[in-house]
C-alpha atoms as a PDB file:
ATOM      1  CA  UNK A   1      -3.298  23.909 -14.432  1.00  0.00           C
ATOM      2  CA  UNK A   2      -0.330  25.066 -17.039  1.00  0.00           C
ATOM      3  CA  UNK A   3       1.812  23.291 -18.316  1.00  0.00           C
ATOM      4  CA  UNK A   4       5.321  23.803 -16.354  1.00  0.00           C
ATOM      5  CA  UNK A   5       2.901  22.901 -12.773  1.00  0.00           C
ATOM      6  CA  UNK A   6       1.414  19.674 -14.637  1.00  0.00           C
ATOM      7  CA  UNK A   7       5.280  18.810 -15.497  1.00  0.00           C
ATOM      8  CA  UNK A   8       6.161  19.747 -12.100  1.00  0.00           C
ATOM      9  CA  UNK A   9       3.707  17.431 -10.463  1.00  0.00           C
ATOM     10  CA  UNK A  10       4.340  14.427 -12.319  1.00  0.00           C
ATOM     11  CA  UNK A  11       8.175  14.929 -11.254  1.00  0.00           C
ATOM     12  CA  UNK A  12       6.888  14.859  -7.953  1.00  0.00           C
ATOM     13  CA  UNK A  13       4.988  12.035  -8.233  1.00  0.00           C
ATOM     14  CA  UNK A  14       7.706   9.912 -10.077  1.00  0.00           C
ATOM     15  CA  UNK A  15      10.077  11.107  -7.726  1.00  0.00           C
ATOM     16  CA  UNK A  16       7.906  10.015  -4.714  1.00  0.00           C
ATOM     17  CA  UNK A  17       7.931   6.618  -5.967  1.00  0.00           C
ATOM     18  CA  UNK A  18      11.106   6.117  -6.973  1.00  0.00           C
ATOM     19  CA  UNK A  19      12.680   7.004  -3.123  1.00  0.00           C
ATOM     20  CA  UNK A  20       9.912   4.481  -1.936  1.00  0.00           C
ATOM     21  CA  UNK A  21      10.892   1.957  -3.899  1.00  0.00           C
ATOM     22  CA  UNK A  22      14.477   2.095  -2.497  1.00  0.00           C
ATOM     23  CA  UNK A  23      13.025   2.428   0.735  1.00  0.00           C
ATOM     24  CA  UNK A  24      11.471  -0.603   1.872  1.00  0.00           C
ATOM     25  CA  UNK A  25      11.265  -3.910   3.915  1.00  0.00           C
ATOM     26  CA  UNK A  26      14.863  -5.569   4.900  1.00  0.00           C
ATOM     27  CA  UNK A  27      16.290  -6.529   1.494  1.00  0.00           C
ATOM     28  CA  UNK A  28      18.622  -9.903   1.786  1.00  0.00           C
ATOM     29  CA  UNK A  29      17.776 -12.696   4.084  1.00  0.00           C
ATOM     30  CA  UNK A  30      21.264 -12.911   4.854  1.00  0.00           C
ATOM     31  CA  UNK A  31      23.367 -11.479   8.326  1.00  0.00           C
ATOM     32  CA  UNK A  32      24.261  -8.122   8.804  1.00  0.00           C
ATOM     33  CA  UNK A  33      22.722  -7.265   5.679  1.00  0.00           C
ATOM     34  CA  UNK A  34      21.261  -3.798   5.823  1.00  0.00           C
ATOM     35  CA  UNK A  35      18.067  -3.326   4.580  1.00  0.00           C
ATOM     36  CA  UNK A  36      16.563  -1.419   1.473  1.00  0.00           C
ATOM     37  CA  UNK A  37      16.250   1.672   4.468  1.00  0.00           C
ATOM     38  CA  UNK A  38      19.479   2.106   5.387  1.00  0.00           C
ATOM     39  CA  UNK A  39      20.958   1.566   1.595  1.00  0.00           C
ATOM     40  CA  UNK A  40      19.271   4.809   0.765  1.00  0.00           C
ATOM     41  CA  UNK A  41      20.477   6.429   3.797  1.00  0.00           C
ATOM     42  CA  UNK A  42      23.537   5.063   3.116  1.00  0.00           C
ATOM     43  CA  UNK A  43      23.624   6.990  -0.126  1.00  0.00           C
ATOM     44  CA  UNK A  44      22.390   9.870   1.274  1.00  0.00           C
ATOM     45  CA  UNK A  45      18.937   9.255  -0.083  1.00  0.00           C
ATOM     46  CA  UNK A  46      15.348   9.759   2.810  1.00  0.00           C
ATOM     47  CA  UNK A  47      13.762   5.964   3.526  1.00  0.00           C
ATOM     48  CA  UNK A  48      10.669   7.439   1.558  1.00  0.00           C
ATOM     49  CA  UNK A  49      11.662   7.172  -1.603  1.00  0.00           C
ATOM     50  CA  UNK A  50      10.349   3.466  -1.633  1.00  0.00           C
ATOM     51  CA  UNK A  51       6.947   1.959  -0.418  1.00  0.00           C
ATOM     52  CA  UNK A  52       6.398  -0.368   1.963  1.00  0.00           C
ATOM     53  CA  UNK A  53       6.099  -4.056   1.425  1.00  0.00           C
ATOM     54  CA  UNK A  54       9.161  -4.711  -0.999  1.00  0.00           C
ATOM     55  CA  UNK A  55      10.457  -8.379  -0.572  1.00  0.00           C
ATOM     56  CA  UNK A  56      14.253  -8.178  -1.311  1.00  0.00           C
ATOM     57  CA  UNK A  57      16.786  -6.427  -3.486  1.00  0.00           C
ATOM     58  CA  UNK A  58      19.964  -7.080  -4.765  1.00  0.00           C
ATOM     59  CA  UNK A  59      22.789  -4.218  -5.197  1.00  0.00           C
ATOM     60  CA  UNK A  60      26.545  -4.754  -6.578  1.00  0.00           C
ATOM     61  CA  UNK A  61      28.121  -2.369  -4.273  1.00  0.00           C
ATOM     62  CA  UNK A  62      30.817  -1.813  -6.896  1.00  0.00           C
ATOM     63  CA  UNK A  63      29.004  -0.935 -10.234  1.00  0.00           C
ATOM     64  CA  UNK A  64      25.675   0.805  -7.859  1.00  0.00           C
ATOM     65  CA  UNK A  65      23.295  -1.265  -9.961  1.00  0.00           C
ATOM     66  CA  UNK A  66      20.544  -2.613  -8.105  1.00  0.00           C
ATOM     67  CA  UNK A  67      17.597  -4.632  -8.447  1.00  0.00           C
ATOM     68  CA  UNK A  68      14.320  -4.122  -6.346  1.00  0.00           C
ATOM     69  CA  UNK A  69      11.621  -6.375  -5.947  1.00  0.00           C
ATOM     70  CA  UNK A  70       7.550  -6.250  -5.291  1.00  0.00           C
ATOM     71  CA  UNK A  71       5.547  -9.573  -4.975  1.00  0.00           C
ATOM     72  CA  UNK A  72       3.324  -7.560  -7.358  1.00  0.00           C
ATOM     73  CA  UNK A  73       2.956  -4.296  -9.486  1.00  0.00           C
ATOM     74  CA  UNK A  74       2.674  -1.488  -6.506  1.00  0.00           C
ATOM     75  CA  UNK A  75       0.854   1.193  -6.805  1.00  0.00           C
ATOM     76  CA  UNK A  76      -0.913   4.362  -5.600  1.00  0.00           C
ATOM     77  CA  UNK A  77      -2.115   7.804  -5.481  1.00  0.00           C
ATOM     78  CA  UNK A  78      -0.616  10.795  -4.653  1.00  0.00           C
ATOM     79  CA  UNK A  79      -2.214  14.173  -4.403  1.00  0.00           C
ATOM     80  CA  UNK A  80      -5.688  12.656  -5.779  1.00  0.00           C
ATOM     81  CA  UNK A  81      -4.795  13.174  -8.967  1.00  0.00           C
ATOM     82  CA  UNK A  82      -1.220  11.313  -9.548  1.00  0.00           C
ATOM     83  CA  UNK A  83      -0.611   7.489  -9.588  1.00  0.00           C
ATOM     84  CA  UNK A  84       2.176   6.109  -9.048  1.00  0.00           C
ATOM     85  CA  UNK A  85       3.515   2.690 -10.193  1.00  0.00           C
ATOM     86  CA  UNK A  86       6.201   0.289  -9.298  1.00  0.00           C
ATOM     87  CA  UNK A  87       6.013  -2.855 -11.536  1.00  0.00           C
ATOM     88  CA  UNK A  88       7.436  -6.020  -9.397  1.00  0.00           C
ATOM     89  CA  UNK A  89      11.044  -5.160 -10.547  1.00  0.00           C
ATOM     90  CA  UNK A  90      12.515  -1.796 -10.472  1.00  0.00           C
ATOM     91  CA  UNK A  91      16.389  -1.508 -11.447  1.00  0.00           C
ATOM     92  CA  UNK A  92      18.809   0.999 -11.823  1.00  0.00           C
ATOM     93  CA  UNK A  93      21.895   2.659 -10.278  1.00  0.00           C
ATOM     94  CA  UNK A  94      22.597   4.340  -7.163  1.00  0.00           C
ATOM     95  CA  UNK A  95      25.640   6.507  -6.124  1.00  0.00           C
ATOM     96  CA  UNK A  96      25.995   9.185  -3.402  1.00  0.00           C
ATOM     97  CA  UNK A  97      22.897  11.518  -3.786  1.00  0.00           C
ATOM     98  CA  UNK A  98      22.182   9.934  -7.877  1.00  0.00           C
ATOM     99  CA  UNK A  99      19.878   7.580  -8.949  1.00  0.00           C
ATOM    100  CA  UNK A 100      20.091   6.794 -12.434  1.00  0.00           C
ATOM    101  CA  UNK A 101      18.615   4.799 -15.240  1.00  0.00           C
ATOM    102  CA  UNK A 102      15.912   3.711 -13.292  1.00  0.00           C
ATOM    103  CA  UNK A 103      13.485   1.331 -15.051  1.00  0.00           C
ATOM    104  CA  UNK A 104      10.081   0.238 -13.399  1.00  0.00           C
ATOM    105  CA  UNK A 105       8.709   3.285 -12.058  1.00  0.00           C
ATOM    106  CA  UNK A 106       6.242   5.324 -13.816  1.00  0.00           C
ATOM    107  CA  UNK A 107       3.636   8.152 -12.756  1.00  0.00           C
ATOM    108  CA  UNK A 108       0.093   8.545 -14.785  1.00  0.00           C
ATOM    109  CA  UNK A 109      -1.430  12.171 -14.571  1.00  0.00           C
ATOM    110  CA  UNK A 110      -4.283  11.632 -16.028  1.00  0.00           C
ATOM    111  CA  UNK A 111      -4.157  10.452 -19.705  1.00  0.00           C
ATOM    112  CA  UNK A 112      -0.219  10.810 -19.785  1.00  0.00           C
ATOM    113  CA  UNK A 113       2.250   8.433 -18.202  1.00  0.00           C
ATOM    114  CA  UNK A 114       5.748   9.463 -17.896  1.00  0.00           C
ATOM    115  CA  UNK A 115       8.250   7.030 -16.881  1.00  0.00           C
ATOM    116  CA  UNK A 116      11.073   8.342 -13.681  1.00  0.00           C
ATOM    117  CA  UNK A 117      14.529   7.735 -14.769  1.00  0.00           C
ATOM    118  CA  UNK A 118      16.674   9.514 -12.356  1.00  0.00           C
ATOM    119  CA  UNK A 119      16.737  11.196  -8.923  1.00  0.00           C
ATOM    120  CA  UNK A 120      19.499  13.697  -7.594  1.00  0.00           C
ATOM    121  CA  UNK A 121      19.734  15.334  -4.040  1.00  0.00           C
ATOM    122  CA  UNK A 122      20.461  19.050  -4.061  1.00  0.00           C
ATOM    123  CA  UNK A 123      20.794  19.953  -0.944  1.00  0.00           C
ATOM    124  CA  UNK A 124      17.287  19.850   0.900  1.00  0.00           C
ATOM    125  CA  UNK A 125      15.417  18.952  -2.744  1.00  0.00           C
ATOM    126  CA  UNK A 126      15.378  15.642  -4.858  1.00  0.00           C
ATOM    127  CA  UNK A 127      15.622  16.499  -8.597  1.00  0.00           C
ATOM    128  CA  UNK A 128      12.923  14.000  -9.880  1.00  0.00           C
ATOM    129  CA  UNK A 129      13.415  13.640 -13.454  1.00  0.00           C
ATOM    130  CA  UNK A 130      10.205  12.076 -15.889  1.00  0.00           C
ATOM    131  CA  UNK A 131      10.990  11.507 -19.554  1.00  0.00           C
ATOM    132  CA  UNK A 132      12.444  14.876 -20.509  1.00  0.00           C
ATOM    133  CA  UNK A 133      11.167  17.013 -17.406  1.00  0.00           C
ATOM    134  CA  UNK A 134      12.852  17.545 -14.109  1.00  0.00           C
ATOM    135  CA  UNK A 135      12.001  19.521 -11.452  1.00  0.00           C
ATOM    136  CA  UNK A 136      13.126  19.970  -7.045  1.00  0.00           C
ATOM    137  CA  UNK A 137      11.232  18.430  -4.556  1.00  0.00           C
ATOM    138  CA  UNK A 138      11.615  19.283  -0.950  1.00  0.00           C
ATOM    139  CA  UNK A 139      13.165  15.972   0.802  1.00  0.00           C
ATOM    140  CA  UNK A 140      10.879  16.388   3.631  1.00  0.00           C
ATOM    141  CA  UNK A 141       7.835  14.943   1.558  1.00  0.00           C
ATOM    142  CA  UNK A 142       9.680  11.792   1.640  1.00  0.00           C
ATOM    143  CA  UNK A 143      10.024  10.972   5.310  1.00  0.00           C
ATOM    144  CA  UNK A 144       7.426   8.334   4.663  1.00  0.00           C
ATOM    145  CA  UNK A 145       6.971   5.226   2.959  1.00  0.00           C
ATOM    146  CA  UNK A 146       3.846   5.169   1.133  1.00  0.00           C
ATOM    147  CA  UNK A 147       1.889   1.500   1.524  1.00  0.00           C
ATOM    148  CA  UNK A 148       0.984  -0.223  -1.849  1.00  0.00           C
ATOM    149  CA  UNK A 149      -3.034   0.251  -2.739  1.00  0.00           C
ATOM    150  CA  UNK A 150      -3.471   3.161  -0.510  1.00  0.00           C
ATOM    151  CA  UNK A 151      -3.120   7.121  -1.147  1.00  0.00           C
ATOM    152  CA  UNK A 152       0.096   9.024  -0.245  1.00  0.00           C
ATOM    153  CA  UNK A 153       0.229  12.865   0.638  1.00  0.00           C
ATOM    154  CA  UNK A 154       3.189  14.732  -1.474  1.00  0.00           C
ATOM    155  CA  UNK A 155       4.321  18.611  -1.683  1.00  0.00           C
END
């Protein structure tokens, strides 16, 4: 595998795993709170992006930065030979189709672990960028929400 693909599929990964981290369980106990789902949506962001079994979040609907939280580190594989990692807080900033200075989300391809620090929607793709590499996903591959511990199919 070259270089650009291996770059390519880490973005993928990271990007997985950063849409289903904002896509989870219902996020505030309180009424007529949406839930971690529909914020995405809401944004114009697929419920995939986060996995299942998130506890709560917090977002300040003015600034966009939000807080996500795990009872524990989350994690799983993707395409055999991508993991993906949420630690038990993720945070970062959400606008209409931008997520941005995400912290907490990481992919390992093999030996290398690149952290994802932003997603944008183009169109039908998710630009998924990893350290200094970006690169498009099709939004389709995140209709679903991955579960924590088991194996996720992406691209």
């Amino acid at each position: 595998m070259d270089s650009a693909t291996t770059q390519r599929s880490l973005i993928s990964l990271a990007a997985t795993l950063c849409l289903i981290l904002i896509h989870s369980t219902p996020a505030n106990s309180y009424n007529n709170s949406p839930n971690a789902y529909e914020v995405l949506r809401e944004y114009n962001f697929p419920m995939g992006l986060l996995p299942k079994g998130m506890k709560g979040y917090d977002l300040n609907s003015s600034t966009g930065e939000f807080s996500a939280y795990f009872n524990e580190t989350c994690s799983f594989s993707v395409q055999g030979s991508y993991e993906l990692k949420f630690s038990s807080t993720v945070t970062g900033y959400i606008s209409k189709d931008t997520l941005s200075g995400l912290d907490g989300i990481s992919v390992k391809f093999f030996l290398l672990t690149l952290n994802i620090v932003g997603i944008i929607r183009n169109g039908d793709n998710l630009v998924i960028s990893a350290g200094v590499e970006s690169a498009p996903f099709p939004i389709d591959n995140f209709e679903e929400s991955p579960q924590c511990g088991c194996g996720f199919s992406a691209v």
